[in-house]
C-alpha atoms as a PDB file:
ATOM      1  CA  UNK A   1       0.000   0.000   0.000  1.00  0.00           C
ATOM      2  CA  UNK A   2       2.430   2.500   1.357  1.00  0.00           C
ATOM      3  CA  UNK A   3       4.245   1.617  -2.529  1.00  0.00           C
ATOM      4  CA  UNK A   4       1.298   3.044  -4.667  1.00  0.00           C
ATOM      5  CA  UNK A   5       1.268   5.977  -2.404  1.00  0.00           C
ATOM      6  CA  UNK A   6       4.380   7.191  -3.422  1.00  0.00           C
ATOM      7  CA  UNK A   7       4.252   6.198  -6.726  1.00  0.00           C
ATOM      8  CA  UNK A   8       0.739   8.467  -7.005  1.00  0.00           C
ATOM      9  CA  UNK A   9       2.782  11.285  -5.222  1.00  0.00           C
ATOM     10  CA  UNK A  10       4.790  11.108  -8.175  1.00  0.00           C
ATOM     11  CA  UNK A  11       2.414  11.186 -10.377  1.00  0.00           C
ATOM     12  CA  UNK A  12       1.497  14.173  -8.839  1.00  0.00           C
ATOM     13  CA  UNK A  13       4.734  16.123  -8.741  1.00  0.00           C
ATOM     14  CA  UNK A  14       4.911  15.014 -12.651  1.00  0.00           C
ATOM     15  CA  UNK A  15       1.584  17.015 -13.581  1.00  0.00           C
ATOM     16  CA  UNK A  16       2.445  20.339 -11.325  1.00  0.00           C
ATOM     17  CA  UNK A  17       4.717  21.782 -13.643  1.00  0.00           C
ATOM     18  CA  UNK A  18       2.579  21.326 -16.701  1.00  0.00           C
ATOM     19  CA  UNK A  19      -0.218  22.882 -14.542  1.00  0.00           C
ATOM     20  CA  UNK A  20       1.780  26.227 -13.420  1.00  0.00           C
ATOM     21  CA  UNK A  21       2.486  26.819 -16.856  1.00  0.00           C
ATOM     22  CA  UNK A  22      -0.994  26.325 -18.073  1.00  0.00           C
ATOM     23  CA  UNK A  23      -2.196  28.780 -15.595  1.00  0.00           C
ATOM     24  CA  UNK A  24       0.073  31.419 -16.102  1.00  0.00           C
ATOM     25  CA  UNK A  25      -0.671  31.627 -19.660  1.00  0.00           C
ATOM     26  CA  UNK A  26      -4.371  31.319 -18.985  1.00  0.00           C
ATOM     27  CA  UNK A  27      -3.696  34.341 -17.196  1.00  0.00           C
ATOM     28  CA  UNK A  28      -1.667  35.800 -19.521  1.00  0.00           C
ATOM     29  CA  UNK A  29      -4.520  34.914 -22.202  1.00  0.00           C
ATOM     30  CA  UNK A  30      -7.364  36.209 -20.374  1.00  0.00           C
ATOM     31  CA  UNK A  31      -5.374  39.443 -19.414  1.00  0.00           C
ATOM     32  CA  UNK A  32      -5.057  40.115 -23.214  1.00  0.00           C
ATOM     33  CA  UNK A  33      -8.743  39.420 -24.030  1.00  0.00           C
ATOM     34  CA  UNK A  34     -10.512  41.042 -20.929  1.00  0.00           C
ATOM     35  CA  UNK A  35      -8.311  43.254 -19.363  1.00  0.00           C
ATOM     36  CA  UNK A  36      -9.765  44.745 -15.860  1.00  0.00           C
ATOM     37  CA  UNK A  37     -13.332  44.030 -17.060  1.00  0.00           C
ATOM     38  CA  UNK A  38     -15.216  41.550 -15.115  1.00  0.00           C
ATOM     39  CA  UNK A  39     -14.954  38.163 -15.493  1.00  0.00           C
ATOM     40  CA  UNK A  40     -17.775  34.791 -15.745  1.00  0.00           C
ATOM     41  CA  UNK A  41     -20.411  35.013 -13.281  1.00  0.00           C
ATOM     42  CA  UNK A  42     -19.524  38.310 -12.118  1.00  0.00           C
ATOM     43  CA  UNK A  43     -16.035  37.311 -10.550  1.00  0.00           C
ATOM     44  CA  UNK A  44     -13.355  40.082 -10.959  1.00  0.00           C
ATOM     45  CA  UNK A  45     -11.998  38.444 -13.994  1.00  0.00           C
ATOM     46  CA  UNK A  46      -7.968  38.795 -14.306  1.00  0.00           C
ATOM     47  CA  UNK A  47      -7.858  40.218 -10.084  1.00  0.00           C
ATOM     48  CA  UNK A  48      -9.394  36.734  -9.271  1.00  0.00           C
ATOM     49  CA  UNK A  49      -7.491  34.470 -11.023  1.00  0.00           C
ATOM     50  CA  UNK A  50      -4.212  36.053  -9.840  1.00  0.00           C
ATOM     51  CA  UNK A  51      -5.606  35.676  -6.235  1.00  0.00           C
ATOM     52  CA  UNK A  52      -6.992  32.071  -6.989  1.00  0.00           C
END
């Protein structure tokens, strides 16, 4: 048990960096294309993803 634990910790640590860069340029993106405008559902668009 305790060996599939760390081998899905791994897995994990594999799909992080991947995920940082897909945020930042999903920031980056929606930055571009809203600016300061608000965001889906109301939210304060690029201000909450930065804090998110």
């Amino acid at each position: 048990m305790k060996q599939c634990v760390v081998v899905g910790y791994y897995e994990l640590v594999d799909l992080e960096g991947p995920f940082q860069q897909w945020r930042f340029r999903h920031l980056e993106t929606i930055g571009r294309n809203i600016g300061m405008r608000r965001g889906t559902l109301g939210t304060t668009g690029v201000n909450y993803l930065e804090n998110a």
